[in-house]
Protein backbone atom coordinates (compact mmCIF):
# COMPACT_ATOMS: atom_id res chain seq x y z
CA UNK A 1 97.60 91.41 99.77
CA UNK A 2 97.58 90.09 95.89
CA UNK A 3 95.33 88.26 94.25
CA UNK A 4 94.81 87.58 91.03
CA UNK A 5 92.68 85.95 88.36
CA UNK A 6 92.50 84.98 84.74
CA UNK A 7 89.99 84.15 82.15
CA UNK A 8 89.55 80.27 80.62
CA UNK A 9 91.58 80.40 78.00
CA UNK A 10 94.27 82.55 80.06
CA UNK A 11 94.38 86.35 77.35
CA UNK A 12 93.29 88.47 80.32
CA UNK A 13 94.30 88.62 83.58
CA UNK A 14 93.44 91.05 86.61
CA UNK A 15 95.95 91.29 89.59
CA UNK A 16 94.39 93.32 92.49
CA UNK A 17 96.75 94.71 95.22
CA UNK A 18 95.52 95.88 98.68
CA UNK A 19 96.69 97.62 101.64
CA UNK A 20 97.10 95.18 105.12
CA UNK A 21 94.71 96.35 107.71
CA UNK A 22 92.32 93.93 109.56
CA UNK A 23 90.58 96.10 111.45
CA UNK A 24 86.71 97.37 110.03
CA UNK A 25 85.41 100.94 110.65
CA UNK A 26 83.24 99.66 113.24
CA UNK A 27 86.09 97.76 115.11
CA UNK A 28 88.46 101.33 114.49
CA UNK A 29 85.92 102.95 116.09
CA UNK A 30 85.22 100.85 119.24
CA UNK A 31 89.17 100.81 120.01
CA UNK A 32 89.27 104.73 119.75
CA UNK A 33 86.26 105.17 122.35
CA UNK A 34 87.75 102.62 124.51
CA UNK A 35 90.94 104.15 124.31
CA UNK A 36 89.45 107.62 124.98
CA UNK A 37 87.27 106.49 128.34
CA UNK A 38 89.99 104.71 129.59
CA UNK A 39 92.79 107.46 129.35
CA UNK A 40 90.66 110.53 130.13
CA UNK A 41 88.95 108.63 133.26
CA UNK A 42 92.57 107.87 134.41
CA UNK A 43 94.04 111.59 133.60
CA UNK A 44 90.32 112.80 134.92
CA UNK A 45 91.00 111.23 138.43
CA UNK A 46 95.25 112.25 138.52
CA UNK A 47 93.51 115.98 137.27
CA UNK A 48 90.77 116.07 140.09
CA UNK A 49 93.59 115.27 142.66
CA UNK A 50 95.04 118.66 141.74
CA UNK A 51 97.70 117.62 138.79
CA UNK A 52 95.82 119.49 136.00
CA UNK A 53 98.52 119.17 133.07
CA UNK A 54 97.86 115.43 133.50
CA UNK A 55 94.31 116.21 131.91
CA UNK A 56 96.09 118.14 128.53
CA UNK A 57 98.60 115.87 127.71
CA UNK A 58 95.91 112.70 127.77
CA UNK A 59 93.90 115.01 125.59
CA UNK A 60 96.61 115.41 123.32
CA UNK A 61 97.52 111.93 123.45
CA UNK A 62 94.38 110.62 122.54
CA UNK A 63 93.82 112.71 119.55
CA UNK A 64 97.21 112.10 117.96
CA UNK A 65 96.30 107.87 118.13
CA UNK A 66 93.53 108.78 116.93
CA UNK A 67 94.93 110.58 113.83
CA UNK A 68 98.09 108.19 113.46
CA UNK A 69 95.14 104.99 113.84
CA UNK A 70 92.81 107.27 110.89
CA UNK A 71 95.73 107.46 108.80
CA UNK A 72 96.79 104.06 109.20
CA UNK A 73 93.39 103.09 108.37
CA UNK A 74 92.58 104.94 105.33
CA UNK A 75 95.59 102.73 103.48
CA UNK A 76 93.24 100.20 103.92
CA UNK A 77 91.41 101.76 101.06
CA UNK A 78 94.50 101.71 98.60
CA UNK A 79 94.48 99.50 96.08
CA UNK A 80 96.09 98.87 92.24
CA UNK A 81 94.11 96.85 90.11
CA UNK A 82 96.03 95.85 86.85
CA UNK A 83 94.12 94.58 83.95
CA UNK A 84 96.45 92.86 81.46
CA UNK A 85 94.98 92.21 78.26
CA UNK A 86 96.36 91.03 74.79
CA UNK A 87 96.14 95.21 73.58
CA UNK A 88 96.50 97.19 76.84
CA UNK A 89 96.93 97.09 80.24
CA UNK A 90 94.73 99.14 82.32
CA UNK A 91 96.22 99.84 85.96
CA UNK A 92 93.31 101.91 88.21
CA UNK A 93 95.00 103.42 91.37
CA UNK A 94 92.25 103.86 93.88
CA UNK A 95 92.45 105.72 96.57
CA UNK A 96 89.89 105.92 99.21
CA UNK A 97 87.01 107.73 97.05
CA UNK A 98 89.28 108.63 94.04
CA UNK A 99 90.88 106.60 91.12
CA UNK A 100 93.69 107.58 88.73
CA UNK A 101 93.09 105.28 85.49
CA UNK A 102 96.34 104.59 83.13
CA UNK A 103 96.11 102.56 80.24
CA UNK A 104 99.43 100.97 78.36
CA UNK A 105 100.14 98.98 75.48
CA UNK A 106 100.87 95.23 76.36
CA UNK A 107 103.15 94.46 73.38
CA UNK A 108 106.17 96.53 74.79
CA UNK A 109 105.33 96.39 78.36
CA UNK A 110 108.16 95.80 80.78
CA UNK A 111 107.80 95.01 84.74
CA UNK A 112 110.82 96.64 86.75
CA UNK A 113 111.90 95.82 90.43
CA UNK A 114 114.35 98.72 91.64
CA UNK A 115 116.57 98.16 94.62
CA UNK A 116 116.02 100.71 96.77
CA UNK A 117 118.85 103.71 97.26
CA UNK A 118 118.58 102.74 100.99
CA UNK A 119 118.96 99.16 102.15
CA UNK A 120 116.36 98.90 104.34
CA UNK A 121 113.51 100.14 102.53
CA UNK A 122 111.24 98.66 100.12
CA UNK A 123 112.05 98.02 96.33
CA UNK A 124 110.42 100.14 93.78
CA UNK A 125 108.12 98.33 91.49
CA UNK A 126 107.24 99.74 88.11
CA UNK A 127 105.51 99.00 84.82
CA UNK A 128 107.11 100.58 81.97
CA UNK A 129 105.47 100.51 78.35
CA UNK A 130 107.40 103.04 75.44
CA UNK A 131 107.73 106.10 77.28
CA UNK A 132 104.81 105.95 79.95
CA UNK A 133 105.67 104.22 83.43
CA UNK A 134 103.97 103.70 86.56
CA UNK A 135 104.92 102.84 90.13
CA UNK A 136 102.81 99.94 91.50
CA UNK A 137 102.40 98.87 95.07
CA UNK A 138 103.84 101.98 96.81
CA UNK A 139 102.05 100.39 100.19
CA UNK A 140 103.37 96.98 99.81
CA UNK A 141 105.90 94.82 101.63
CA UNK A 142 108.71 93.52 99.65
CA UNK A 143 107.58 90.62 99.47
CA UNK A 144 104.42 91.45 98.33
CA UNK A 145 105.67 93.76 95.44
CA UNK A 146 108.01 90.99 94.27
CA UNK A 147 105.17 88.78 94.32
CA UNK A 148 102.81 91.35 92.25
CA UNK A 149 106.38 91.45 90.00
CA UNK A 150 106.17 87.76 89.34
CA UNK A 151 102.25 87.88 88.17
CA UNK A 152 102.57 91.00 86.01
CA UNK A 153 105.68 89.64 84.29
CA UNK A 154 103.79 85.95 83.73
CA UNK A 155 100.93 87.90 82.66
CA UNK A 156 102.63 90.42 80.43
CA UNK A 157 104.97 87.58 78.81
CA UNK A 158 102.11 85.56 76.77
CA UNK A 159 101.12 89.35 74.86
CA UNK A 160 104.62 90.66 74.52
CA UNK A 161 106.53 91.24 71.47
CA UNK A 162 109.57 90.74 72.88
CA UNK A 163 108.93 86.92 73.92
CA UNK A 164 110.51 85.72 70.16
CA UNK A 165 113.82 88.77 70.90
CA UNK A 166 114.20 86.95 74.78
CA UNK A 167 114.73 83.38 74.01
CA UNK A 168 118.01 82.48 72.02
């Protein structure tokens, strides 16, 4: 998901980008027990009859969802949040409980949209500014991180020092 907003008379801008999950902790948690009781009752009943690896390989089942669903979950908590201001641009890479905070200069900032070595998989996005870059939107679709491309580089273009070297 992006989103974005700027100030009234349009010198800052913030462009948030967060990880796709709909599901709350509270809704996470309900599937997981209701996928629990209903597997182990079923492997409980098939182990009681006398077929006792039934009973380990539910186990096992149910606690790899349950890390694959945990994982899946916790990129709910990703996000990029990109402050683009007429000096710097601040881009705060948050991940569950910890941030990474990079600041670069606006002036000579330049967004980049890599095509991926392999077709199917999703284009690289990064910010480059002198000799500093950063790779944005490592969770997001393609779409997504073209659109996040398209706000950074209508953001960027009002504070860069290139706009006058661009148009002939």
């Amino acid at each position: 998901m992006i989103a974005a907003w700027q100030n009234s008379d349009g010198s800052e801008v913030r462009i948030v980008a967060r990880g796709n999950f709909s599901l709350g902790a509270g809704g996470l948690v309900n599937l997981l027990l209701a996928l629990a009781v209903v597997t182990l009752s079923l492997a409980g009943f098939v182990a009681w009859q006398g077929y006792w690896p039934v009973l380990l390989i539910a186990v096992i089942q149910v606690v790899l969802v349950t890390w694959i669903l945990v994982k899946a979950w916790q990129r709910a908590w990703v996000s990029d949040s990109i402050d683009v201001g007429p000096e710097q641009i601040r881009v705060v890479r948050q991940r569950h409980k910890r941030a990474i905070r990079i600041e670069l200069p606006t002036a000579w900032a330049i967004v980049e949209l890599k095509r991926p070595q392999i077709a199917w998989y999703s284009p690289i996005l990064k910010l480059k500014s002198g000799s500093r870059e950063v790779e944005l939107g490592r969770f997001l679709t393609s779409e997504e991180k073209h659109q996040l491309a398209e706000h950074l580089q209508n953001a960027i273009k009002r504070h860069s020092a290139m706009k006058g070297l661009l148009n002939f």
